[in-house]
N, C-alpha and C. Protein backbone atom coordinates (compact mmCIF):
# COMPACT_ATOMS: atom_id res chain seq x y z
N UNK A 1 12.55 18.56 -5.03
CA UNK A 1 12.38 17.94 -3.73
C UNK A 1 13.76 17.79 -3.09
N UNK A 2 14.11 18.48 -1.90
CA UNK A 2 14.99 18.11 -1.12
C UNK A 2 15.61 16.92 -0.83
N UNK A 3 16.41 16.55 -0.75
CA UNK A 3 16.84 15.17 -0.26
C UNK A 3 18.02 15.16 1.01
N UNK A 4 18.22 13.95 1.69
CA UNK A 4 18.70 13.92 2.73
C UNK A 4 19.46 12.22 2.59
N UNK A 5 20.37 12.59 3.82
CA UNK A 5 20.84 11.26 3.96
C UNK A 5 19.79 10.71 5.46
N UNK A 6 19.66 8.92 5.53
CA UNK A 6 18.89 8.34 6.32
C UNK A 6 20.18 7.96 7.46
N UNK A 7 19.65 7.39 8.45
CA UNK A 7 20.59 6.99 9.77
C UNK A 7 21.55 6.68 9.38
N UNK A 8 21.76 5.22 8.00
CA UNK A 8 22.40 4.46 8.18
C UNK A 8 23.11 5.14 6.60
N UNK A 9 23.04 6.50 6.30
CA UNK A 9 23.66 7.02 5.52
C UNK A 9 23.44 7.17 3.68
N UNK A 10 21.65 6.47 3.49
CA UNK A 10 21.21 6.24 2.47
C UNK A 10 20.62 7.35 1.92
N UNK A 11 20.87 7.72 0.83
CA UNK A 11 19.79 9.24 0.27
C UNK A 11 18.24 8.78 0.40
N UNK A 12 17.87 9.49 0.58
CA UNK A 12 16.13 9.88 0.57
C UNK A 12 15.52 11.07 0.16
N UNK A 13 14.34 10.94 -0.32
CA UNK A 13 13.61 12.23 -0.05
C UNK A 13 13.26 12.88 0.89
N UNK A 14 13.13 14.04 1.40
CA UNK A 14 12.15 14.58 2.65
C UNK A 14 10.80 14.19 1.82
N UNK A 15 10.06 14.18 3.01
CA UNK A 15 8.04 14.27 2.96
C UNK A 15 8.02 15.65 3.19
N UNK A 16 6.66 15.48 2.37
CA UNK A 16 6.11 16.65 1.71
C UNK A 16 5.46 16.82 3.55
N UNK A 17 4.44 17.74 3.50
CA UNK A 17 3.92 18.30 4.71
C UNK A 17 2.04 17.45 4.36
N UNK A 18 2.26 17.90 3.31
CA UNK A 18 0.67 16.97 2.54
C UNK A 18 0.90 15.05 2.79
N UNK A 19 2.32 14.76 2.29
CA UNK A 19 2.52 13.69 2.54
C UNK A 19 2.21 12.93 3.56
N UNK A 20 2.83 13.45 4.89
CA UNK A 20 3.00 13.24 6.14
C UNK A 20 1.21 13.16 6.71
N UNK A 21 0.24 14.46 6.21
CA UNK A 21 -0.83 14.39 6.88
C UNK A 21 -1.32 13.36 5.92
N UNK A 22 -1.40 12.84 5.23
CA UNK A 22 -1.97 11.98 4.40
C UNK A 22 -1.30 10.40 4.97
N UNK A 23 -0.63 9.89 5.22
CA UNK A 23 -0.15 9.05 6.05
C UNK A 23 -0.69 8.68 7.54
N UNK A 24 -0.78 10.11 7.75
CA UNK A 24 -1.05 9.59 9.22
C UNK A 24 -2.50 9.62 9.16
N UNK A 25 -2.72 10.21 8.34
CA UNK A 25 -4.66 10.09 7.82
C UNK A 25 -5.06 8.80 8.05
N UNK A 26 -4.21 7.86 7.11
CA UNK A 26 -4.58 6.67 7.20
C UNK A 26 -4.48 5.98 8.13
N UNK A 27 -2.98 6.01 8.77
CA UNK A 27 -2.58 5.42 10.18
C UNK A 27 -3.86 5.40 11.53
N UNK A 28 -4.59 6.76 11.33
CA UNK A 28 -5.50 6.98 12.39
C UNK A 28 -6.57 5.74 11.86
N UNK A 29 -6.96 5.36 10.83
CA UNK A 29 -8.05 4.87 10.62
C UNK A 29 -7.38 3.09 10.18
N UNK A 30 -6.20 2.84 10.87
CA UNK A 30 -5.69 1.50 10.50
C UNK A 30 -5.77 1.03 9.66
N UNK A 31 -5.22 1.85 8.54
CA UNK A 31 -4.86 1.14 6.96
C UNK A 31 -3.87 1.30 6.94
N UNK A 32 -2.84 1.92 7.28
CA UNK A 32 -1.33 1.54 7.44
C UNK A 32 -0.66 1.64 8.57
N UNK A 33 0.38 0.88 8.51
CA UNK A 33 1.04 0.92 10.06
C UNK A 33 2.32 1.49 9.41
N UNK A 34 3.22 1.69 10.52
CA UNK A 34 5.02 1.84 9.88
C UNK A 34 6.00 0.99 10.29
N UNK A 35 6.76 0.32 9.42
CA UNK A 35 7.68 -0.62 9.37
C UNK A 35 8.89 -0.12 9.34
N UNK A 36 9.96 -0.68 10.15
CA UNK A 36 11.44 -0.46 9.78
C UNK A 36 12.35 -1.33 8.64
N UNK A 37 11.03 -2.13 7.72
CA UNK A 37 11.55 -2.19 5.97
C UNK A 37 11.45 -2.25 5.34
N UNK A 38 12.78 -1.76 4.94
CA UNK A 38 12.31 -0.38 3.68
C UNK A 38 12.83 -1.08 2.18
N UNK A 39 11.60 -1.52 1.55
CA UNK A 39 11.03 -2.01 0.38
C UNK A 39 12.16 -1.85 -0.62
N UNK A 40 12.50 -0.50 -1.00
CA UNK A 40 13.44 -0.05 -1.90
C UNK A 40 14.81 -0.76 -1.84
N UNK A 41 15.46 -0.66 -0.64
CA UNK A 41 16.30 -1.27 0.13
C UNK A 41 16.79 -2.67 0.05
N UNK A 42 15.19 -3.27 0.46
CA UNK A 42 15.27 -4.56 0.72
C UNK A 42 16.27 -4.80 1.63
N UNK A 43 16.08 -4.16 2.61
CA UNK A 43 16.86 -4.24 4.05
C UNK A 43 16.09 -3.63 4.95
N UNK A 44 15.95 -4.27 6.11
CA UNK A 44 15.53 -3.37 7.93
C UNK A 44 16.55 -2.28 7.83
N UNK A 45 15.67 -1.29 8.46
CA UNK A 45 16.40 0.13 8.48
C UNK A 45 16.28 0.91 10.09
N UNK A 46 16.85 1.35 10.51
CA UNK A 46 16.66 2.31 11.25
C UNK A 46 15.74 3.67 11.45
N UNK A 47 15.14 3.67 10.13
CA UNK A 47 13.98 4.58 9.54
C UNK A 47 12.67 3.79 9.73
N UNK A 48 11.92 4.15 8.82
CA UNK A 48 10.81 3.84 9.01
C UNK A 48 10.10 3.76 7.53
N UNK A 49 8.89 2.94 7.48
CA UNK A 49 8.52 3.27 5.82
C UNK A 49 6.41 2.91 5.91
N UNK A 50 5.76 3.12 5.63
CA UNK A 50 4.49 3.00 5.51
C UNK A 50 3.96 1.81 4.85
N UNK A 51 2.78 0.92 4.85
CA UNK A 51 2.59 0.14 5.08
C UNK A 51 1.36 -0.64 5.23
N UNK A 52 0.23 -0.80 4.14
CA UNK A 52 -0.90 -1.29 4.15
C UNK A 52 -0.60 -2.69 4.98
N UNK A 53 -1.99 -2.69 5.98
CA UNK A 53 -2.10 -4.55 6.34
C UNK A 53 -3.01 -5.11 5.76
N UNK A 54 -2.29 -6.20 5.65
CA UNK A 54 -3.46 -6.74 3.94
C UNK A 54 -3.16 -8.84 4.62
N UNK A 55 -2.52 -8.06 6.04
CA UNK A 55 -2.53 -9.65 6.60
C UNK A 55 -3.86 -11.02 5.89
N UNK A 56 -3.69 -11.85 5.91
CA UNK A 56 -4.61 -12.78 5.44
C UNK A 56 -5.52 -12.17 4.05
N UNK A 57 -5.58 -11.45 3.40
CA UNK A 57 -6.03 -10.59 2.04
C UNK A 57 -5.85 -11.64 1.38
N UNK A 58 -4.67 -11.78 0.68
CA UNK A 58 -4.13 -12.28 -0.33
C UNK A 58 -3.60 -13.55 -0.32
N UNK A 59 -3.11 -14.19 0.58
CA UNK A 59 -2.89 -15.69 1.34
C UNK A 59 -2.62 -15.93 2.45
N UNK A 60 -3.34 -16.45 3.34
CA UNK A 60 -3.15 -16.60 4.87
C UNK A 60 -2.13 -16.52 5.51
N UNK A 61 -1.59 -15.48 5.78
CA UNK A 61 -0.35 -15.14 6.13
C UNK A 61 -0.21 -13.56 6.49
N UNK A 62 0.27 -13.29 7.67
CA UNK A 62 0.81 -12.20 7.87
C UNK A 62 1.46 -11.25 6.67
N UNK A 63 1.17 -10.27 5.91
CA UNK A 63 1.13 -9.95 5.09
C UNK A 63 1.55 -7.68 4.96
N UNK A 64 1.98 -7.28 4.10
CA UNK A 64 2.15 -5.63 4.33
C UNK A 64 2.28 -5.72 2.48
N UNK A 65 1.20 -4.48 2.24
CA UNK A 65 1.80 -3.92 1.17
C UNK A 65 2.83 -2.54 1.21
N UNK A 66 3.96 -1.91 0.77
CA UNK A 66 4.72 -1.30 0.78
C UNK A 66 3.73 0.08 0.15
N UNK A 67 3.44 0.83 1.12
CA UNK A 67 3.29 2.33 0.34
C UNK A 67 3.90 3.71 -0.15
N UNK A 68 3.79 3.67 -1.29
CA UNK A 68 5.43 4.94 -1.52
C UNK A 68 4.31 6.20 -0.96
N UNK A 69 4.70 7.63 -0.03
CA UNK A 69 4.48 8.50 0.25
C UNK A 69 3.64 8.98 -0.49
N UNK A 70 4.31 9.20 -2.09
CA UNK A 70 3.76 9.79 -3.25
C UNK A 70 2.33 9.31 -3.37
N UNK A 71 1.75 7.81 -3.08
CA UNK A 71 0.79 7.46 -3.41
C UNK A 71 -0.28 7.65 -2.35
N UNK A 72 0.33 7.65 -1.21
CA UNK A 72 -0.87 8.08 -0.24
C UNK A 72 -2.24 8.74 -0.25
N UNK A 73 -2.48 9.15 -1.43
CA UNK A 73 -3.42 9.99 -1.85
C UNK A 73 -4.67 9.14 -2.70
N UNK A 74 -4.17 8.50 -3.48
CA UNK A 74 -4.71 7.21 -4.27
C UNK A 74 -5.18 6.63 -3.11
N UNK A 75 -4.25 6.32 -1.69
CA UNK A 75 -5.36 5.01 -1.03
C UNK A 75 -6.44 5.36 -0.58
N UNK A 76 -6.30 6.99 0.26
CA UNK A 76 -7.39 7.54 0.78
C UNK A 76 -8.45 7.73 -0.13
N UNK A 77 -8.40 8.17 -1.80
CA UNK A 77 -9.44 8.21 -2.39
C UNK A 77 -10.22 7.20 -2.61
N UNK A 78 -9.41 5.86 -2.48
CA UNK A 78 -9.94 4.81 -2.67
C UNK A 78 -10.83 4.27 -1.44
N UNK A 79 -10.63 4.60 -0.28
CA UNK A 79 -10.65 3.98 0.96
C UNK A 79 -12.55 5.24 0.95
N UNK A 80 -12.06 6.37 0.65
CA UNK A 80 -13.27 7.44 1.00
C UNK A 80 -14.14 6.49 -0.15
N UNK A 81 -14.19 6.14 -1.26
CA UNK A 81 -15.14 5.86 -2.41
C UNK A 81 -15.78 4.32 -2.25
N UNK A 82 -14.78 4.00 -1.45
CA UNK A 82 -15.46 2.23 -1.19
C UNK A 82 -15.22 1.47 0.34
N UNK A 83 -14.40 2.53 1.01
CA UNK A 83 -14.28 1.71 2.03
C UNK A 83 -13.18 0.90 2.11
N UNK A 84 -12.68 -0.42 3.34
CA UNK A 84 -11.57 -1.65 2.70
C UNK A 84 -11.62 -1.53 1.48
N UNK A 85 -12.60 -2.72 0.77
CA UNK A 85 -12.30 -3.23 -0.63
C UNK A 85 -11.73 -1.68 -1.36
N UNK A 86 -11.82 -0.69 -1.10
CA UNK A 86 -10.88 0.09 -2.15
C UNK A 86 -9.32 0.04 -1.92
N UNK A 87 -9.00 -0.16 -1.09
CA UNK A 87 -8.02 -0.27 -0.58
C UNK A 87 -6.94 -1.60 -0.93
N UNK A 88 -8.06 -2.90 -0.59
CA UNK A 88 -7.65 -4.40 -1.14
C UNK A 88 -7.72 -3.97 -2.45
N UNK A 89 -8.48 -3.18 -3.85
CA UNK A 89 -8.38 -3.29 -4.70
C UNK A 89 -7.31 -2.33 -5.28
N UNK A 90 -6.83 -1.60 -4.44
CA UNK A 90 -5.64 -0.33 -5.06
C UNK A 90 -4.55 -1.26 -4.41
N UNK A 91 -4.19 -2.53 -3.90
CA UNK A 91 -2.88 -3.34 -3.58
C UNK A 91 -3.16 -4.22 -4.94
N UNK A 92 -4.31 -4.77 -4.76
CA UNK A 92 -4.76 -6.15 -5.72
C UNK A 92 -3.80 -5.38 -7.19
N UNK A 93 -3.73 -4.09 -7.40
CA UNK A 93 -3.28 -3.35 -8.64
C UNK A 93 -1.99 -3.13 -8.71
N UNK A 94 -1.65 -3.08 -7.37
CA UNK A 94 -0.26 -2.71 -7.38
C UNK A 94 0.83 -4.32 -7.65
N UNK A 95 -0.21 -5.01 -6.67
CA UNK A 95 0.54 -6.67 -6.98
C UNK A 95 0.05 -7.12 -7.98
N UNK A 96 -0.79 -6.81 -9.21
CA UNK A 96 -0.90 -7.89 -10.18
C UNK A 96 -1.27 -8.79 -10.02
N UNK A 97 -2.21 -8.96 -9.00
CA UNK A 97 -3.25 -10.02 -8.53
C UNK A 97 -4.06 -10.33 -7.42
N UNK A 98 -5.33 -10.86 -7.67
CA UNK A 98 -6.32 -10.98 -6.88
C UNK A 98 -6.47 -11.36 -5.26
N UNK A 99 -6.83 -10.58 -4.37
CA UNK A 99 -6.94 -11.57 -3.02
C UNK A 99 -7.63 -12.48 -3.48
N UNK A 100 -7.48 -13.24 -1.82
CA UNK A 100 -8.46 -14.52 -1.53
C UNK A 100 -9.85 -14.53 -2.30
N UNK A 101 -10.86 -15.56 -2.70
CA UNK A 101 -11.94 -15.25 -3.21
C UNK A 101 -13.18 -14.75 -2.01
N UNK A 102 -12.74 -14.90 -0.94
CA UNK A 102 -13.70 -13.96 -0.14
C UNK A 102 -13.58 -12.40 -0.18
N UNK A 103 -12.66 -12.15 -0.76
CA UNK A 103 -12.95 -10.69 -1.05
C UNK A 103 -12.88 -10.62 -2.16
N UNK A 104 -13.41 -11.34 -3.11
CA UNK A 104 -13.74 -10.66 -4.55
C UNK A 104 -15.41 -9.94 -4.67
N UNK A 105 -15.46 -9.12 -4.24
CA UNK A 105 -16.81 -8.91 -3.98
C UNK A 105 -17.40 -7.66 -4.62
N UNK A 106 -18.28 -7.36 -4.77
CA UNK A 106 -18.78 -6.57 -6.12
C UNK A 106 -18.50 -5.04 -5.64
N UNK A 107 -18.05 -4.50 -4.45
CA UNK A 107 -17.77 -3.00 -4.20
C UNK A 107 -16.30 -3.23 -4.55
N UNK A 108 -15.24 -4.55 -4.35
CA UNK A 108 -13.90 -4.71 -4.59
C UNK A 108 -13.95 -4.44 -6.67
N UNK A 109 -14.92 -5.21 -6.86
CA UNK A 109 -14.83 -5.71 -8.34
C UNK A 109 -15.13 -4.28 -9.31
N UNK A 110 -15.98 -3.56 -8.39
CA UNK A 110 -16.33 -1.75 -8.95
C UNK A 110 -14.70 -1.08 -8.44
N UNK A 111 -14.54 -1.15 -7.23
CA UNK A 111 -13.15 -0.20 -7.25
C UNK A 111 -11.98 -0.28 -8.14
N UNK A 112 -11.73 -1.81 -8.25
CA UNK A 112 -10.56 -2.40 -9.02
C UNK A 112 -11.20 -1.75 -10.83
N UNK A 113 -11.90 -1.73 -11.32
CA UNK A 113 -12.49 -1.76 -12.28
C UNK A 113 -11.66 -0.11 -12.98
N UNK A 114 -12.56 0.74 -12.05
CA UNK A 114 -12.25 2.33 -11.91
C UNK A 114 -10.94 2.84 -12.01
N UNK A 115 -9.96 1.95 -10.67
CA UNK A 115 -8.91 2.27 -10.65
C UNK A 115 -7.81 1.64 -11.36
N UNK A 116 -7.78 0.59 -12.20
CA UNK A 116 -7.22 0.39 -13.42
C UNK A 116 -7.44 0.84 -14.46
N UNK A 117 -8.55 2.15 -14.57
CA UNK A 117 -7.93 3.35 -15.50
C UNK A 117 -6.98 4.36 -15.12
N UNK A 118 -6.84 4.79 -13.53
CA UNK A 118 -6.08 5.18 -13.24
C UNK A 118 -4.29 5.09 -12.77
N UNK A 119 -4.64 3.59 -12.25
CA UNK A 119 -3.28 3.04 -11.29
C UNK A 119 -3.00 1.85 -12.35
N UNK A 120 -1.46 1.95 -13.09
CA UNK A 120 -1.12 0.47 -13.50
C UNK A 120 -0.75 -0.06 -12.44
N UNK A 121 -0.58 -1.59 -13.28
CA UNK A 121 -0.30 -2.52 -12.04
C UNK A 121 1.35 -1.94 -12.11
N UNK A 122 2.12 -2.09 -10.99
CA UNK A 122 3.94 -1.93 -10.63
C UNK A 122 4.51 -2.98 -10.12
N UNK A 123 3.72 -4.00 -9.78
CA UNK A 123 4.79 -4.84 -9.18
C UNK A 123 4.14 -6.71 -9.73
N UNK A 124 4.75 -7.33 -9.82
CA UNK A 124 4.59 -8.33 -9.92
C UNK A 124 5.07 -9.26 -9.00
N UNK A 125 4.00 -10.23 -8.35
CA UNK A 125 3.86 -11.20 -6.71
C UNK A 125 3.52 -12.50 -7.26
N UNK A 126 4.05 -13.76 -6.36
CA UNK A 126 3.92 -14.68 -7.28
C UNK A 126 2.31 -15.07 -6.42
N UNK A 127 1.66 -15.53 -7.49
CA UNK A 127 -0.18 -15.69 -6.78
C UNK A 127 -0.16 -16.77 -5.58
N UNK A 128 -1.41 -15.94 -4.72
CA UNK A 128 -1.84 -17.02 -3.52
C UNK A 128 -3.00 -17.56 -4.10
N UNK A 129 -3.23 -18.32 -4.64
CA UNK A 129 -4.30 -19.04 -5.00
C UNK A 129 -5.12 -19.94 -3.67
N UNK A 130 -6.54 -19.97 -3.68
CA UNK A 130 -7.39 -20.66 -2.51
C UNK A 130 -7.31 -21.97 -2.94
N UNK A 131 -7.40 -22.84 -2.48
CA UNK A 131 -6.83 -24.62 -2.45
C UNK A 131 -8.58 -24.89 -2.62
C-alpha cells in the first residue's frame, strides 16, 4: 500500500478505490459522517477521517465511533444483515461495551452474538451505564 504525507505533514495510507466506495456507501445511507479528528492522532487535522453516529447510543451525549477504512466492509455487512442494530452492535464490539438498554434488543443481541466470532473487541471505553 502506497503511502503519503497528510497536510500537516503526517504519513498515511492512500484509500483503496473499494475503500473509498465503501465509505461513501455508507455516508449515502447516514451511518457515517467525516470528521476532521483523526483518532490515531488524537488531534483535529486538516484531513478528514470517517465516522459512525452513535450520538445518544451509548450515553446521552453527542457521540462518533472512529472507523478505520480497512473496516468499512464489516459495517456494511452488518448494516445489510440487520439493519442499525448491526451497526450499534459492530461499535458495541469495537468499544467493549453495551449501549443504552433501549437498544439491547434481540436483532442487536443476534448481530453482536455472530459478530464476536468474527470482530474482537479493540478498544476499551469507560461504560455509560442507564441511572
Amino acid at each position: 500500500m502506497r503511502k503519503s504525507k497528510n497536510i500537516e505533514g503526517n504519513d498515511h495510507r492512500n484509500l483503496t478505490l473499494l475503500e473509498c466506495e465503501q465509505l461513501f456507501w455508507l455516508a449515502s445511507r447516514d451511518i457515517v459522517f467525516f470528521s476532521t479528528y483523526e483518532e490515531g492522532l488524537q488531534t483535529w487535522t486538516n484531513g478528514w477521517a470517517a465516522v459512525i453516529n452513535v450520538n445518544d447510543i451509548f450515553c446521552y451525549a453527542a457521540d462518533a465511533e472512529h472507523l478505520e477504512p480497512e473496516r468499512a466492509g464489516e459495517v456494511i455487512d452488518a448494516f445489510k444483515k440487520w439493519g442499525y442494530d448491526g451497526v450499534i452492535a459492530w461499535a458495541s464490539i469495537k468499544r467493549n461495551g453495551d449501549p443504552l438498554k433501549k437498544f439491547i434488543t434481540p436483532k442487536f443481541l443476534e448481530a453482536k452474538e455472530e459478530l464476536l466470532k468474527k470482530i474482537p473487541p479493540i478498544e476499551i471505553y469507560p461504560a455509560c451505564q442507564d441511572e
